[in-house]
C-alpha atoms as a PDB file:
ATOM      1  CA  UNK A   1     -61.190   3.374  66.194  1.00  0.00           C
ATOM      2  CA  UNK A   2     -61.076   1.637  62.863  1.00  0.00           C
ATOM      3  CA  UNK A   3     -58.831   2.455  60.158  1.00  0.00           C
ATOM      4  CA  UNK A   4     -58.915   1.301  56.606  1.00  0.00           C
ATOM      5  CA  UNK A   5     -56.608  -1.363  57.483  1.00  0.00           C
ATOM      6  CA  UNK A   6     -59.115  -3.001  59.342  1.00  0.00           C
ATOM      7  CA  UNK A   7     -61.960  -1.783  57.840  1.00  0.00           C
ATOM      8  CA  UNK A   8     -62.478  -3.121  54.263  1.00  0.00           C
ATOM      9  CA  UNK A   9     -65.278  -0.078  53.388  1.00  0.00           C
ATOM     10  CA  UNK A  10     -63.194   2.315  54.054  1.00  0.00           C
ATOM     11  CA  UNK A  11     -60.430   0.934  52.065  1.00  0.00           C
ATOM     12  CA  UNK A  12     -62.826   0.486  49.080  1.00  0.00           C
ATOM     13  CA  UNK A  13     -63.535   3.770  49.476  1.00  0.00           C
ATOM     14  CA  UNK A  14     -60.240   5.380  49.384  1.00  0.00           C
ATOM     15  CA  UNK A  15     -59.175   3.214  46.635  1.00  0.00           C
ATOM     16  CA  UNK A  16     -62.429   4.493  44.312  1.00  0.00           C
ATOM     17  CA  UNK A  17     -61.887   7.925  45.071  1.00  0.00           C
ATOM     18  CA  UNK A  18     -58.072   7.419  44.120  1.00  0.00           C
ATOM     19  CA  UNK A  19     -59.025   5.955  40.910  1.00  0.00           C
ATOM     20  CA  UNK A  20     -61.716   8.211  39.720  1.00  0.00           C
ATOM     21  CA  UNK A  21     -59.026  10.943  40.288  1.00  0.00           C
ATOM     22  CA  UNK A  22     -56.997   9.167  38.119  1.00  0.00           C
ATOM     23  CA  UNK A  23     -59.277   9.273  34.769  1.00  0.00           C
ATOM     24  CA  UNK A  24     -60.944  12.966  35.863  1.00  0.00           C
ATOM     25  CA  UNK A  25     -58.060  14.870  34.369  1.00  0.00           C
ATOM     26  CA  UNK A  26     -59.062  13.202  30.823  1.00  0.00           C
ATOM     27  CA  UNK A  27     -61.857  15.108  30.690  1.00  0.00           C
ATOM     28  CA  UNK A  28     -60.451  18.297  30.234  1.00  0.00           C
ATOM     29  CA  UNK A  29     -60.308  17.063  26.065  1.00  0.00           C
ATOM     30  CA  UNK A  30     -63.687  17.330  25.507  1.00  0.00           C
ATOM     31  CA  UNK A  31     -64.453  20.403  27.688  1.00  0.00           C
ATOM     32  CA  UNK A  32     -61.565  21.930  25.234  1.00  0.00           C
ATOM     33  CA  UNK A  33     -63.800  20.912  22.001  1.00  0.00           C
ATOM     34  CA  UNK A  34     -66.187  23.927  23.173  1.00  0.00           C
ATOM     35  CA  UNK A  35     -65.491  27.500  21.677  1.00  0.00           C
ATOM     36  CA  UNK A  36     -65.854  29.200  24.691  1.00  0.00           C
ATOM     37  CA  UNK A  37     -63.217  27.643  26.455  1.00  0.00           C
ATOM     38  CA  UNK A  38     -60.928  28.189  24.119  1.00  0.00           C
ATOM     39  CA  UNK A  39     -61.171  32.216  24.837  1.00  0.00           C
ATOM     40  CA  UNK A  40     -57.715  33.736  26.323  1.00  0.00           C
ATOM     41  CA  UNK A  41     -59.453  34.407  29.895  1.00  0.00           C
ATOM     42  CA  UNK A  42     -61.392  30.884  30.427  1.00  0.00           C
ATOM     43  CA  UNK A  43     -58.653  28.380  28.947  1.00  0.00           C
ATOM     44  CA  UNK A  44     -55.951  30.063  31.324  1.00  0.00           C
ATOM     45  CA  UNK A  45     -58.747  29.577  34.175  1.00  0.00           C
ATOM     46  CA  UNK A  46     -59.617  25.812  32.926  1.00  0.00           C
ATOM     47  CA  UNK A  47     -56.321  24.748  32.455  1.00  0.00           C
ATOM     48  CA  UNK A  48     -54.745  26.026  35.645  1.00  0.00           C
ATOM     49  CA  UNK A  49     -58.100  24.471  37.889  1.00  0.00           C
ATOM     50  CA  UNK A  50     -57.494  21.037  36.369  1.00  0.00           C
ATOM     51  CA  UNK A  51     -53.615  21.299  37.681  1.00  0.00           C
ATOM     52  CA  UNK A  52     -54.595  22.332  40.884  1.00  0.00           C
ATOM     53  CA  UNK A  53     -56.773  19.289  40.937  1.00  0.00           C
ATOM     54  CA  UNK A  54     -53.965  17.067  39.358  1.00  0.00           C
ATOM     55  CA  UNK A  55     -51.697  18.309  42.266  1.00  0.00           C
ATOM     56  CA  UNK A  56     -54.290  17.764  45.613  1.00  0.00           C
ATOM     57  CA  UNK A  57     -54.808  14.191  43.597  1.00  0.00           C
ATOM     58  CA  UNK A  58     -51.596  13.002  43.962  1.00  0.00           C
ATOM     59  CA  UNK A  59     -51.197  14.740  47.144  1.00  0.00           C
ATOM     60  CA  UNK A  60     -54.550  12.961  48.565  1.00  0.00           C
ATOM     61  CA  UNK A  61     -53.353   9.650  46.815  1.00  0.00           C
ATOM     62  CA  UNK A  62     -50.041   9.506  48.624  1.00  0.00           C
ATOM     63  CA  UNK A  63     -52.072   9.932  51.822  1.00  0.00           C
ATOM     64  CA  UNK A  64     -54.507   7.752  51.455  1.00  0.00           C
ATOM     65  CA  UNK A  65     -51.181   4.942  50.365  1.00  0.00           C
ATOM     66  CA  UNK A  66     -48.634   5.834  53.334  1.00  0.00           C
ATOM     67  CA  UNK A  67     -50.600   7.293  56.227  1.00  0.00           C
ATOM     68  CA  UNK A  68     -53.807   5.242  56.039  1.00  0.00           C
ATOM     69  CA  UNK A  69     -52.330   2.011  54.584  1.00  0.00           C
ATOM     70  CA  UNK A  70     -54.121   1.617  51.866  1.00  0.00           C
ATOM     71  CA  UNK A  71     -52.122  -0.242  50.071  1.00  0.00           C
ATOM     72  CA  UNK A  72     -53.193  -2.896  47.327  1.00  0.00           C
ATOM     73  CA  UNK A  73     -52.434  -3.281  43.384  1.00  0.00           C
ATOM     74  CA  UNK A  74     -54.963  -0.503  42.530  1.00  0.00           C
ATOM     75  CA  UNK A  75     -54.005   1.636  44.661  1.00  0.00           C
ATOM     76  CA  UNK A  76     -50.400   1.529  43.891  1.00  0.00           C
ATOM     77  CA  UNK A  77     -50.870   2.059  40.043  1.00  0.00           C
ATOM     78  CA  UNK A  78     -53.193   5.258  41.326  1.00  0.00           C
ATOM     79  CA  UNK A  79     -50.186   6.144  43.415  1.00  0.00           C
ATOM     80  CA  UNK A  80     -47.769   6.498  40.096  1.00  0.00           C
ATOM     81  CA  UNK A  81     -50.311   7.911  37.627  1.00  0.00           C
ATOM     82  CA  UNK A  82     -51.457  10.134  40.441  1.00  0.00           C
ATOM     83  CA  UNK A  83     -47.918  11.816  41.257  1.00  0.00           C
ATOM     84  CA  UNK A  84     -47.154  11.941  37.567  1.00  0.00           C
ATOM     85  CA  UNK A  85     -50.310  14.432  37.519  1.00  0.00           C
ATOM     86  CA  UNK A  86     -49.185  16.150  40.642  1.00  0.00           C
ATOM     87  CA  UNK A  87     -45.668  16.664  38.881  1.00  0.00           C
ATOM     88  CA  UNK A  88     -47.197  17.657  35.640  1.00  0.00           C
ATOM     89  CA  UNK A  89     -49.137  20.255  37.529  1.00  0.00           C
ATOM     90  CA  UNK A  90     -46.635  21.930  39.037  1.00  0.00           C
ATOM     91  CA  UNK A  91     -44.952  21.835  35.997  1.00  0.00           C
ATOM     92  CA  UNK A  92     -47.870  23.780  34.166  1.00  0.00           C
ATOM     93  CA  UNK A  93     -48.637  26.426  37.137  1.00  0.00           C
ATOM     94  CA  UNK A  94     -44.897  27.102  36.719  1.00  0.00           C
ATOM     95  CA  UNK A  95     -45.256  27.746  32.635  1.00  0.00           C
ATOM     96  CA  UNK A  96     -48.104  30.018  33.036  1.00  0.00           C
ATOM     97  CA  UNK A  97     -46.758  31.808  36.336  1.00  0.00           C
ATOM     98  CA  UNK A  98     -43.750  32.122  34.241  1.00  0.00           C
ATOM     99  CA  UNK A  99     -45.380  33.852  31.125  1.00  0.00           C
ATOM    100  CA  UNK A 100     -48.012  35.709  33.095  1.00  0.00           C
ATOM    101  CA  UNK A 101     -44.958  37.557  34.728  1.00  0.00           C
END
């Protein structure tokens, strides 16, 4: 059975998925520039999506660095930026849960 520690593609692979899901929160900036998603119902839906997202990044991220050894320079700096997402999203979820209550 290969893993990505002997199989360069896969390693690749895991390391461009990591660092896509490093610049896809960024998008949520222009998505914000639109009226409609700046109506009560869909910017509590938007926001809240893109932390879920920010959180199963950093979770897939730490994954992909200790269990599957992927584990070069790119992948570490995903590794940071991606658990500083997952940390900010758990800090938002908690805001809204908090004023939603």
């Amino acid at each position: 059975m290969y893993t990505p520690e002997t199989n360069p593609t896969k390693t690749a692979l895991l390391t461009a998925v990591c660092t896509v899901m490093v610049f896809l929160p960024w998008t949520i900036f222009p998505l914000r520039t639109q009226p409609w998603a700046l109506e009560i119902p869909a910017a509590g839906i938007i926001i809240a999506c893109y932390a879920v997202f920010m959180i199963f990044s950093g979770i897939f991220t730490i994954i992909c660095y200790s269990k599957f050894h992927v584990q070069n320079i790119l992948m570490k700096i995903c590794v940071v930026i991606n658990l500083l997402y997952a940390i900010f999203g758990v800090a938002v979820l908690g805001m809204m849960a908090a004023t939603a209550a």
